[in-house]
PDB file of N, CA and C in Angstrom:
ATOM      1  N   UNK A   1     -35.690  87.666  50.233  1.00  0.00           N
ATOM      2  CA  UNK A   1     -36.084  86.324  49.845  1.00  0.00           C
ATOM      3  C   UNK A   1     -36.036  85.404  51.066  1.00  0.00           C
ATOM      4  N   UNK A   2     -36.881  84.382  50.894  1.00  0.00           N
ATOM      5  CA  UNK A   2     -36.587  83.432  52.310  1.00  0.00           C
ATOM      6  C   UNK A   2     -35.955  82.499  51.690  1.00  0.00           C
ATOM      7  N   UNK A   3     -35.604  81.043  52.364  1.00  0.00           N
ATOM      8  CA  UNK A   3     -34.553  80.299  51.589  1.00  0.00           C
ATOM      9  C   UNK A   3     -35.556  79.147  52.290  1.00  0.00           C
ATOM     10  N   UNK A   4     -35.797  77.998  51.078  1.00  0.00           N
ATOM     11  CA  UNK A   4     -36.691  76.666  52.373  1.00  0.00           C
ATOM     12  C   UNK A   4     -35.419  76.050  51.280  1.00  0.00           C
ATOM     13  N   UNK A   5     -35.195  74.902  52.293  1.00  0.00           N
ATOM     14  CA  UNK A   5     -34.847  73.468  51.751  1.00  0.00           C
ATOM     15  C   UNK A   5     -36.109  72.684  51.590  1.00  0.00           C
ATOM     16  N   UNK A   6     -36.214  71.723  50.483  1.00  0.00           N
ATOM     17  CA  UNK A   6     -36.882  70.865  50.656  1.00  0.00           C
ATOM     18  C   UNK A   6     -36.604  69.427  51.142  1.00  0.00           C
ATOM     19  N   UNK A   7     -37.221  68.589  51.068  1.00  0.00           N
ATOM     20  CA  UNK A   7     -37.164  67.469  51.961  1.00  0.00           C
ATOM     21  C   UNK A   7     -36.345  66.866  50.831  1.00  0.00           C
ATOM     22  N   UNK A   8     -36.760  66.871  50.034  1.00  0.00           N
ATOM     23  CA  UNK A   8     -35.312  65.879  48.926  1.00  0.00           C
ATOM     24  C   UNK A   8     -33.622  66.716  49.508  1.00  0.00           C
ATOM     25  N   UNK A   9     -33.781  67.857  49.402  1.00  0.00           N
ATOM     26  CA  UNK A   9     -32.470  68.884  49.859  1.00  0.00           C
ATOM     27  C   UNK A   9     -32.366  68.275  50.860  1.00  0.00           C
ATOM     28  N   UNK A  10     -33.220  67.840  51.958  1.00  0.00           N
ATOM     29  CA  UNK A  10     -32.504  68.012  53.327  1.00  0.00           C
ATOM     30  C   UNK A  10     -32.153  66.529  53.526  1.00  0.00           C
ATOM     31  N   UNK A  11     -32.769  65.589  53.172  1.00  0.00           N
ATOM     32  CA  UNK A  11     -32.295  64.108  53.007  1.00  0.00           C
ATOM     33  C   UNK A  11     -30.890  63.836  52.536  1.00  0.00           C
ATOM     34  N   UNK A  12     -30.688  65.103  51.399  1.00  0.00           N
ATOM     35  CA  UNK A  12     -29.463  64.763  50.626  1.00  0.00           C
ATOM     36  C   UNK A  12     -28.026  65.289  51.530  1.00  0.00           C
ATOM     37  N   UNK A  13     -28.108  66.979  52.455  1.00  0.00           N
ATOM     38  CA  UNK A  13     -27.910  67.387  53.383  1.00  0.00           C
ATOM     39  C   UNK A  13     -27.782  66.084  54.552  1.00  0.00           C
ATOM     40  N   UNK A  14     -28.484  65.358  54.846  1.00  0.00           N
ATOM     41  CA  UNK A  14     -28.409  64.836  56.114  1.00  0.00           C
ATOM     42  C   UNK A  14     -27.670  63.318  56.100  1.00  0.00           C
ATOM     43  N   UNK A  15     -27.523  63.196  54.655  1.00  0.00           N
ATOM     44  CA  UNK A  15     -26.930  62.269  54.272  1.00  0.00           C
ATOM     45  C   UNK A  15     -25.713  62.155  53.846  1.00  0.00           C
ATOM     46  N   UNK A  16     -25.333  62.982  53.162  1.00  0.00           N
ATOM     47  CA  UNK A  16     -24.003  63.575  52.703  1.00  0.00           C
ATOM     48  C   UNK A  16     -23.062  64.012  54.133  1.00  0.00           C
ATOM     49  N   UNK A  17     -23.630  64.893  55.036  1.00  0.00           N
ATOM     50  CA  UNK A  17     -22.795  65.029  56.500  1.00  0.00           C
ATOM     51  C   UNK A  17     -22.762  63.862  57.597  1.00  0.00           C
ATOM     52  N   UNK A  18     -23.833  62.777  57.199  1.00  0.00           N
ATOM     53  CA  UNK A  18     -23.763  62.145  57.882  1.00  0.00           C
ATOM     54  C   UNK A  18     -22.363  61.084  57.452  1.00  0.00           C
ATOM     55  N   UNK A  19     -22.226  60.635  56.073  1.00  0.00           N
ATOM     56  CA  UNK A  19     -21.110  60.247  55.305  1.00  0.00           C
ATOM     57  C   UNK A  19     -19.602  60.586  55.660  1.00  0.00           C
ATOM     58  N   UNK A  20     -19.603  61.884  56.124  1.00  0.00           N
ATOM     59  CA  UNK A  20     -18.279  62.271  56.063  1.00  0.00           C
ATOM     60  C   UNK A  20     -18.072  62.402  57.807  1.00  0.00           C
ATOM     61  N   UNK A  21     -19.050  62.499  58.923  1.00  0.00           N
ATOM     62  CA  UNK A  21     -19.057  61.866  60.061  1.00  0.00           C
ATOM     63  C   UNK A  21     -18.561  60.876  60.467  1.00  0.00           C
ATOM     64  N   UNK A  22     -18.582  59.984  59.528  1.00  0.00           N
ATOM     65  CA  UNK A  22     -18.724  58.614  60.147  1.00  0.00           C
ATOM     66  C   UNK A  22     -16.906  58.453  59.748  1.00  0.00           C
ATOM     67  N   UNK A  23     -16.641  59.646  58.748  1.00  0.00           N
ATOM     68  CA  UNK A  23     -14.838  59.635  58.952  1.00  0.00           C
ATOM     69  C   UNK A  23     -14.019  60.677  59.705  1.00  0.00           C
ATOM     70  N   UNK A  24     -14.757  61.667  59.657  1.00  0.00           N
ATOM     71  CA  UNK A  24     -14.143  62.780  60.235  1.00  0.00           C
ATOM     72  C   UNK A  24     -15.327  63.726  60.722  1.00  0.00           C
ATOM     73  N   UNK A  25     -15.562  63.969  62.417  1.00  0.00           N
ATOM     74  CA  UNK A  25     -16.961  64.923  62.661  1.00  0.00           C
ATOM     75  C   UNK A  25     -16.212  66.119  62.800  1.00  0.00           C
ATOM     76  N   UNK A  26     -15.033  66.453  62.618  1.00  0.00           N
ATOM     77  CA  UNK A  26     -14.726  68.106  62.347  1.00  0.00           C
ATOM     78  C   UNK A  26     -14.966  68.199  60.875  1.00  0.00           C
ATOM     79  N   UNK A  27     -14.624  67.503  60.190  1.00  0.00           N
ATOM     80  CA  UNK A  27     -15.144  68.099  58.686  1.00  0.00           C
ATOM     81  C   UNK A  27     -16.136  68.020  58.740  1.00  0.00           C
ATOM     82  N   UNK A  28     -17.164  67.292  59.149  1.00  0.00           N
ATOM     83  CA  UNK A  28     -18.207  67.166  58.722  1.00  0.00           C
ATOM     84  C   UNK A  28     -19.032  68.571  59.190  1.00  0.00           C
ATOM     85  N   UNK A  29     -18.417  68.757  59.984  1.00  0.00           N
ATOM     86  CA  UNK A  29     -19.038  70.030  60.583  1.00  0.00           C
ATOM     87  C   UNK A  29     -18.433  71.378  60.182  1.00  0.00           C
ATOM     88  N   UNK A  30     -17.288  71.755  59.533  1.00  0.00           N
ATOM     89  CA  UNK A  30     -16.671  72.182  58.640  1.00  0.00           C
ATOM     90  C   UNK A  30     -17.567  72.220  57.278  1.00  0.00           C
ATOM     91  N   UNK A  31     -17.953  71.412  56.599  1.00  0.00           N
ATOM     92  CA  UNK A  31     -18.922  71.168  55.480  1.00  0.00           C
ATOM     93  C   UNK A  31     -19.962  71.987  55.527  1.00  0.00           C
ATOM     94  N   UNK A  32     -20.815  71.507  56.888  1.00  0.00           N
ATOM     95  CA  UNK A  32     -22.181  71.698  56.756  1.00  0.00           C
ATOM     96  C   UNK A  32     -22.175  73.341  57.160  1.00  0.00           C
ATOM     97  N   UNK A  33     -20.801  73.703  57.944  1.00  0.00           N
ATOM     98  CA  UNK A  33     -21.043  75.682  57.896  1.00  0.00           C
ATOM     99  C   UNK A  33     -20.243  76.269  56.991  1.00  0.00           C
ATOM    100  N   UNK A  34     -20.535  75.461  55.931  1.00  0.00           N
ATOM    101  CA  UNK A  34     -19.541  75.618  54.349  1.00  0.00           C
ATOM    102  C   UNK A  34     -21.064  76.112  53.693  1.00  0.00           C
ATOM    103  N   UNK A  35     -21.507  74.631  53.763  1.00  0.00           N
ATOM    104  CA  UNK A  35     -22.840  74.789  52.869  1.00  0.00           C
ATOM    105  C   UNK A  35     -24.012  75.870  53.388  1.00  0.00           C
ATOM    106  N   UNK A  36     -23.986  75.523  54.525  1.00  0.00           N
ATOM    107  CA  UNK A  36     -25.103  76.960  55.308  1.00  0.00           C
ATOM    108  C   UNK A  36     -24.566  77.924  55.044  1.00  0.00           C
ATOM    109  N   UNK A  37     -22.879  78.615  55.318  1.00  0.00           N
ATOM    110  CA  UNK A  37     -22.960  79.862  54.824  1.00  0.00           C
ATOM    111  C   UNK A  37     -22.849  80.681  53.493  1.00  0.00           C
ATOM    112  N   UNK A  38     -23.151  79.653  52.860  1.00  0.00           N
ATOM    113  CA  UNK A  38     -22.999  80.281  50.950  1.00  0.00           C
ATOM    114  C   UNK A  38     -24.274  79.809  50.617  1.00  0.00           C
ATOM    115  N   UNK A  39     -25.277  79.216  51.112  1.00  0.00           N
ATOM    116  CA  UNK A  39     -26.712  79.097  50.948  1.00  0.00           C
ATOM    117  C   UNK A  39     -27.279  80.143  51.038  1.00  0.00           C
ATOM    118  N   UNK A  40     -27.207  80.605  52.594  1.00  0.00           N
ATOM    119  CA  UNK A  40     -27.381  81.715  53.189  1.00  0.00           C
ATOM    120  C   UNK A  40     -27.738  83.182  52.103  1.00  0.00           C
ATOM    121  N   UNK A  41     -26.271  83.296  50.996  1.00  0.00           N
ATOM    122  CA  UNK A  41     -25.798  84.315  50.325  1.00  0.00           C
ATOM    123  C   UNK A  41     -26.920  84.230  49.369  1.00  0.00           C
ATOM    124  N   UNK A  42     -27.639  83.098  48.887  1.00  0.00           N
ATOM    125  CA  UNK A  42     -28.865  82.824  48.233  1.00  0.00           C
ATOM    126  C   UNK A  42     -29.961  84.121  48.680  1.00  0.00           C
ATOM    127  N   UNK A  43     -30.230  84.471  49.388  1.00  0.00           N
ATOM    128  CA  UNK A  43     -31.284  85.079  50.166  1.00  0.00           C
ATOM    129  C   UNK A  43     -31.213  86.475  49.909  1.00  0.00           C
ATOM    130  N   UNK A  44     -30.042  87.127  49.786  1.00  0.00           N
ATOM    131  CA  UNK A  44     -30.033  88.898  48.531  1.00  0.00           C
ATOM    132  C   UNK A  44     -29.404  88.619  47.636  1.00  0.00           C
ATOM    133  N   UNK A  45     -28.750  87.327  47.002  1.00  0.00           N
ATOM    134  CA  UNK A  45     -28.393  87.111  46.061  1.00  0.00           C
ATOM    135  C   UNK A  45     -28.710  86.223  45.258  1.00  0.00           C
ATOM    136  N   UNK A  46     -30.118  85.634  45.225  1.00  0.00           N
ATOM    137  CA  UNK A  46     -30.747  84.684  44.492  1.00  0.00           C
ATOM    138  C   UNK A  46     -30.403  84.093  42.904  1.00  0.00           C
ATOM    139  N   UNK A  47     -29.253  84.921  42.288  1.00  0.00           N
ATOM    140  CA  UNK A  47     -28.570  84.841  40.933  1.00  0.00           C
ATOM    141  C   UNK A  47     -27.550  84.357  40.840  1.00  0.00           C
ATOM    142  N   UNK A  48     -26.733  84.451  41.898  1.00  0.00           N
ATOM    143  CA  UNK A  48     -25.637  83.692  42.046  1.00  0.00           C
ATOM    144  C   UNK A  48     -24.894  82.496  41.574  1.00  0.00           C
ATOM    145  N   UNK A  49     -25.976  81.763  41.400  1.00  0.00           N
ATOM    146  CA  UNK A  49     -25.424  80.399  41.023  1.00  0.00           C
ATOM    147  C   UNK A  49     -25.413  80.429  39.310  1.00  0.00           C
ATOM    148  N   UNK A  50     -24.626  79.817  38.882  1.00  0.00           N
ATOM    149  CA  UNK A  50     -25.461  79.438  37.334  1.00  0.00           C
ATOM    150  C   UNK A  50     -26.476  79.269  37.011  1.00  0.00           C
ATOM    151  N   UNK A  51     -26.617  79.153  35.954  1.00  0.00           N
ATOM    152  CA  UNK A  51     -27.761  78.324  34.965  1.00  0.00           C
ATOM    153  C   UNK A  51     -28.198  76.733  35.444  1.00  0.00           C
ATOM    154  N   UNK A  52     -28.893  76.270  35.598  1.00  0.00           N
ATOM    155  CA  UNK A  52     -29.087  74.867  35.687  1.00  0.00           C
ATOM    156  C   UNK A  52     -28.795  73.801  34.441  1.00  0.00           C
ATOM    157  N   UNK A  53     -28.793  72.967  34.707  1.00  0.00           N
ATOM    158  CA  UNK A  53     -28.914  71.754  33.759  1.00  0.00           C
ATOM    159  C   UNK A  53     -30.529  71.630  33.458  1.00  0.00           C
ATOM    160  N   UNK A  54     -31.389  71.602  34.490  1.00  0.00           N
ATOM    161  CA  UNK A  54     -32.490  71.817  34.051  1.00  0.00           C
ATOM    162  C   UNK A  54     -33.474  72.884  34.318  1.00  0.00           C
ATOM    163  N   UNK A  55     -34.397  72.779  33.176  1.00  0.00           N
ATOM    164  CA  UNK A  55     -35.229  74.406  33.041  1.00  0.00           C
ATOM    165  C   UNK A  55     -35.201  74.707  34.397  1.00  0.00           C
ATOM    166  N   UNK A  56     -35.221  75.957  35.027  1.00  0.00           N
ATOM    167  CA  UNK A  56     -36.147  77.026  35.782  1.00  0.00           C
ATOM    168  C   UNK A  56     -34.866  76.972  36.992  1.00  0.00           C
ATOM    169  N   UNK A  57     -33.377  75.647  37.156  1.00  0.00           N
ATOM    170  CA  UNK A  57     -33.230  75.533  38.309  1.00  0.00           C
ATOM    171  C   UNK A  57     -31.592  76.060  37.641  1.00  0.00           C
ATOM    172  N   UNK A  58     -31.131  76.532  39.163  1.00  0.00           N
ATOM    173  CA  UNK A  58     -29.634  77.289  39.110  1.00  0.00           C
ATOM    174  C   UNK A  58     -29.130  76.121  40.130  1.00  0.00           C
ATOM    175  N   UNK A  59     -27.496  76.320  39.555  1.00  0.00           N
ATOM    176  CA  UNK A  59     -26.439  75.597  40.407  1.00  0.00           C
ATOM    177  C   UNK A  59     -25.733  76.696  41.285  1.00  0.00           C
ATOM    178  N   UNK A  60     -25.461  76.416  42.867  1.00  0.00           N
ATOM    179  CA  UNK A  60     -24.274  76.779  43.257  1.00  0.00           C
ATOM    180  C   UNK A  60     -23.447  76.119  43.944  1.00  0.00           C
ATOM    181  N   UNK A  61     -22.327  76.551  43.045  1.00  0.00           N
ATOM    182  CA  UNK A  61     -20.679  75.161  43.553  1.00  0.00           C
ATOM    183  C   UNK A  61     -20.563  75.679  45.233  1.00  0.00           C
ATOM    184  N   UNK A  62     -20.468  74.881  45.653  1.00  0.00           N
ATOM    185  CA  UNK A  62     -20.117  75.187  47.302  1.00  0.00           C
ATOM    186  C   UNK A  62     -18.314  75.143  47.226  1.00  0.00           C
ATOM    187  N   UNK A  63     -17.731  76.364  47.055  1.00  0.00           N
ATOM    188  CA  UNK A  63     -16.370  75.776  47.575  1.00  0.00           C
ATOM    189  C   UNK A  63     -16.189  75.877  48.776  1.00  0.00           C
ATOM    190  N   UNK A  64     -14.816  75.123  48.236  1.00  0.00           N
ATOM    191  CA  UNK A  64     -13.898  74.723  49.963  1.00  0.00           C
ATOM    192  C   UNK A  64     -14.878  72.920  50.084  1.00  0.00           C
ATOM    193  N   UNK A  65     -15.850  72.403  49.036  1.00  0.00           N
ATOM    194  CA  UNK A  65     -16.493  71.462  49.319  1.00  0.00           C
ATOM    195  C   UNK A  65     -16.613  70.873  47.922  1.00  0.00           C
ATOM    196  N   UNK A  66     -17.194  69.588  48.302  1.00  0.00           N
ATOM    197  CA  UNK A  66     -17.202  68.697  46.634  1.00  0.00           C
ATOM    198  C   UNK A  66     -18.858  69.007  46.408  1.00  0.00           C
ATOM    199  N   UNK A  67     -20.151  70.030  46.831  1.00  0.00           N
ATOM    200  CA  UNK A  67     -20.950  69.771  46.752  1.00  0.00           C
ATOM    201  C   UNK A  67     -21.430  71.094  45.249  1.00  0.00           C
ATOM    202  N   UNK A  68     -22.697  70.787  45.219  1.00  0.00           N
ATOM    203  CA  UNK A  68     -23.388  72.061  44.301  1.00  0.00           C
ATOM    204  C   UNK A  68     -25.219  71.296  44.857  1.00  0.00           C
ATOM    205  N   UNK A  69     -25.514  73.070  45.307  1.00  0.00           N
ATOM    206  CA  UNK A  69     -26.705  72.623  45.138  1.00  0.00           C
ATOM    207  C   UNK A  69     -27.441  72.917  44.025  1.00  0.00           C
ATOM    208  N   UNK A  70     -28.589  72.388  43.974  1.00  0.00           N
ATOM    209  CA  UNK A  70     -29.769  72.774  42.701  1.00  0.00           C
ATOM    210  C   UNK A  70     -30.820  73.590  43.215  1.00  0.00           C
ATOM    211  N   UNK A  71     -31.600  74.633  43.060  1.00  0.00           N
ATOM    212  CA  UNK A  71     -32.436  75.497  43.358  1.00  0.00           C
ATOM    213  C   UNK A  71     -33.020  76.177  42.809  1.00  0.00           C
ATOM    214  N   UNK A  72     -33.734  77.023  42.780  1.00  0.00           N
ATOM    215  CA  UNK A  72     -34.849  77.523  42.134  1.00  0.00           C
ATOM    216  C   UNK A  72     -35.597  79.066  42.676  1.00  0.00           C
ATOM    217  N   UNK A  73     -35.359  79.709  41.610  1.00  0.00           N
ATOM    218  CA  UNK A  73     -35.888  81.067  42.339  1.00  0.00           C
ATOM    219  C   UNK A  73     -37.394  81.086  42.121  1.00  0.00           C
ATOM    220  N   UNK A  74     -38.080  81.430  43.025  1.00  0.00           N
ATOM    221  CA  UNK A  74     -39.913  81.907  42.810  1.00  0.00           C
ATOM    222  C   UNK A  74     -40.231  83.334  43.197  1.00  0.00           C
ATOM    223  N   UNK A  75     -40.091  84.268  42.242  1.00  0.00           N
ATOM    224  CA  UNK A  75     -39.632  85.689  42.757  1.00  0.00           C
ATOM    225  C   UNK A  75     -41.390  85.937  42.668  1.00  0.00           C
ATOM    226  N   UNK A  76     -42.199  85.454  42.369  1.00  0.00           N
ATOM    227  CA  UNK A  76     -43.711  85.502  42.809  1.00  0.00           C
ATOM    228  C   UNK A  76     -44.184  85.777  44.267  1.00  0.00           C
ATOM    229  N   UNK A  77     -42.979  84.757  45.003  1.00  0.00           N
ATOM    230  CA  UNK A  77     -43.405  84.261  46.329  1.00  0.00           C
ATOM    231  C   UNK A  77     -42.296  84.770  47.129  1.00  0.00           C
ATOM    232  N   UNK A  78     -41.221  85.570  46.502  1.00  0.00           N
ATOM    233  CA  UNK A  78     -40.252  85.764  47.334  1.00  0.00           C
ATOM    234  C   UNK A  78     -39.718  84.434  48.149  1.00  0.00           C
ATOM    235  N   UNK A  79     -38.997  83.457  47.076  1.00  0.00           N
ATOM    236  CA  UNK A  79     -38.720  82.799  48.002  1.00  0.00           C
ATOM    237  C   UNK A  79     -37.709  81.699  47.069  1.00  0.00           C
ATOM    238  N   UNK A  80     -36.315  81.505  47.226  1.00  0.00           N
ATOM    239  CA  UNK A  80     -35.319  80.409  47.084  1.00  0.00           C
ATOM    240  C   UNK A  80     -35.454  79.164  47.556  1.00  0.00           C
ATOM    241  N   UNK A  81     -36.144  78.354  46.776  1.00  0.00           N
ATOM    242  CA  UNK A  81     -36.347  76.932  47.068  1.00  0.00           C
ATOM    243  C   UNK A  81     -34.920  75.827  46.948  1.00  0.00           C
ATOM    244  N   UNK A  82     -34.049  75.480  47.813  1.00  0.00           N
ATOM    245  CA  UNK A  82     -33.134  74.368  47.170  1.00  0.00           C
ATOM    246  C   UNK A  82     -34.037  73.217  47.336  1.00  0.00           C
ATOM    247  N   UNK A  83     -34.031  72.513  45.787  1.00  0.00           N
ATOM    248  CA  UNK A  83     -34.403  71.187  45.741  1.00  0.00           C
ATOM    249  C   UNK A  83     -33.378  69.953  45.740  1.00  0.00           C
ATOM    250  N   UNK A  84     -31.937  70.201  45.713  1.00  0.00           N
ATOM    251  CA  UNK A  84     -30.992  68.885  46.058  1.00  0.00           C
ATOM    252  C   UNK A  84     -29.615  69.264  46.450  1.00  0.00           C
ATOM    253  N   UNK A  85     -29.040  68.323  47.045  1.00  0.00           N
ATOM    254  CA  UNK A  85     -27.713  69.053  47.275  1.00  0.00           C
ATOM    255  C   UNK A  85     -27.138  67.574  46.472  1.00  0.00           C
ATOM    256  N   UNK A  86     -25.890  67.788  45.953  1.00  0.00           N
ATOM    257  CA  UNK A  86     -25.520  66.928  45.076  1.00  0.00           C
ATOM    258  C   UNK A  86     -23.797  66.545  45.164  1.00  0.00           C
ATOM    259  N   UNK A  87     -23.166  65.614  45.195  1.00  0.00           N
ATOM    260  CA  UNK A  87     -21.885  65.612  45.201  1.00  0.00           C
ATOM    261  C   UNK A  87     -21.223  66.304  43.692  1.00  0.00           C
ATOM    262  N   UNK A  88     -20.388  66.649  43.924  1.00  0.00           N
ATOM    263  CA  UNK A  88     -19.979  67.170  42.067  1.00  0.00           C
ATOM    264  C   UNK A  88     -19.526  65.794  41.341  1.00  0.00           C
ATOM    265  N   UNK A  89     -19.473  64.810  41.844  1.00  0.00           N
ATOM    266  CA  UNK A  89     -18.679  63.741  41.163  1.00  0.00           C
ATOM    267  C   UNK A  89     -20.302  62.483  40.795  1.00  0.00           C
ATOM    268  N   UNK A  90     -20.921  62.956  41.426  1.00  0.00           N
ATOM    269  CA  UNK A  90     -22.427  62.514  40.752  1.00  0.00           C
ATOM    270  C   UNK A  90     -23.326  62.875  39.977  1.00  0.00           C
ATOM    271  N   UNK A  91     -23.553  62.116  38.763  1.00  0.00           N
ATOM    272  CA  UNK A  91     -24.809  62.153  37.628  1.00  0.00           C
ATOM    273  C   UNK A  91     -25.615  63.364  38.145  1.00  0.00           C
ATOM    274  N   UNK A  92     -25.862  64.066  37.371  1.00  0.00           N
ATOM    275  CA  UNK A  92     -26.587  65.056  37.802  1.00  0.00           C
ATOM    276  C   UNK A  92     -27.394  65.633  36.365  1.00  0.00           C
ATOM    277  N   UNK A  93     -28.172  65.985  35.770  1.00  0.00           N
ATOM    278  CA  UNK A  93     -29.399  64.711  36.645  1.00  0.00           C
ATOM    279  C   UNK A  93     -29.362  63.581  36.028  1.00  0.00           C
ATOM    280  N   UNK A  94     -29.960  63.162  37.071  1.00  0.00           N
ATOM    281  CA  UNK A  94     -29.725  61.352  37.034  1.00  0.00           C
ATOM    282  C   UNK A  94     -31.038  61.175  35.452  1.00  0.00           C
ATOM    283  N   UNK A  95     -30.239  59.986  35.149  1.00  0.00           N
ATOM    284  CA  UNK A  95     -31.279  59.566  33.730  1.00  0.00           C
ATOM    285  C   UNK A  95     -32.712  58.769  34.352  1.00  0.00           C
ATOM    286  N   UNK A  96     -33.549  59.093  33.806  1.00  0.00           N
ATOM    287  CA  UNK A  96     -34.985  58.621  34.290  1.00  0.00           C
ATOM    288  C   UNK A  96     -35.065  56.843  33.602  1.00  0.00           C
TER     289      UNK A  96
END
């Protein structure tokens, strides 16, 4: 499988490490090879995560971190899409 982030993922990614930078840049960097290396595990293990909250998309809790991303398998295309990375202590999904 290949693994893309999307641009909502990577906004949320670039925002979230940038957050915890601005208190601590060893965690923050701690985090982000938290989240890359259990993403990563996405790629022969595309099942991994739960069930989603919504249709078609799976959660995986990042431990050792407060995050979970949201993602999506397309076994058509061979390919693990994450569409958000999310704090666990935030609405998820947010009400329209």
């Amino acid at each position: 499988m290949k693994l893309v982030w999307r641009a909502k993922a990577e906004a949320d990614r670039k925002k979230a490490i940038q957050f915890i930078a601005d208190q601590n840049v060893g965690a923050a960097i701690s985090q982000l090879d938290e989240i890359e290396r259990q993403t990563d595990l996405l790629i022969d293990q595309p099942e991994i995560g739960r069930p989603g909250r919504i249709d078609g998309t799976r959660e995986l809790v990042i431990s050792r971190t407060s995050f979970i991303v949201i993602y999506r398998v397309r076994q058509e295309i061979k390919q693990v899409e994450i569409l958000r990375l999310v704090h666990g202590a935030q609405k998820w999904p947010p009400k329209s």
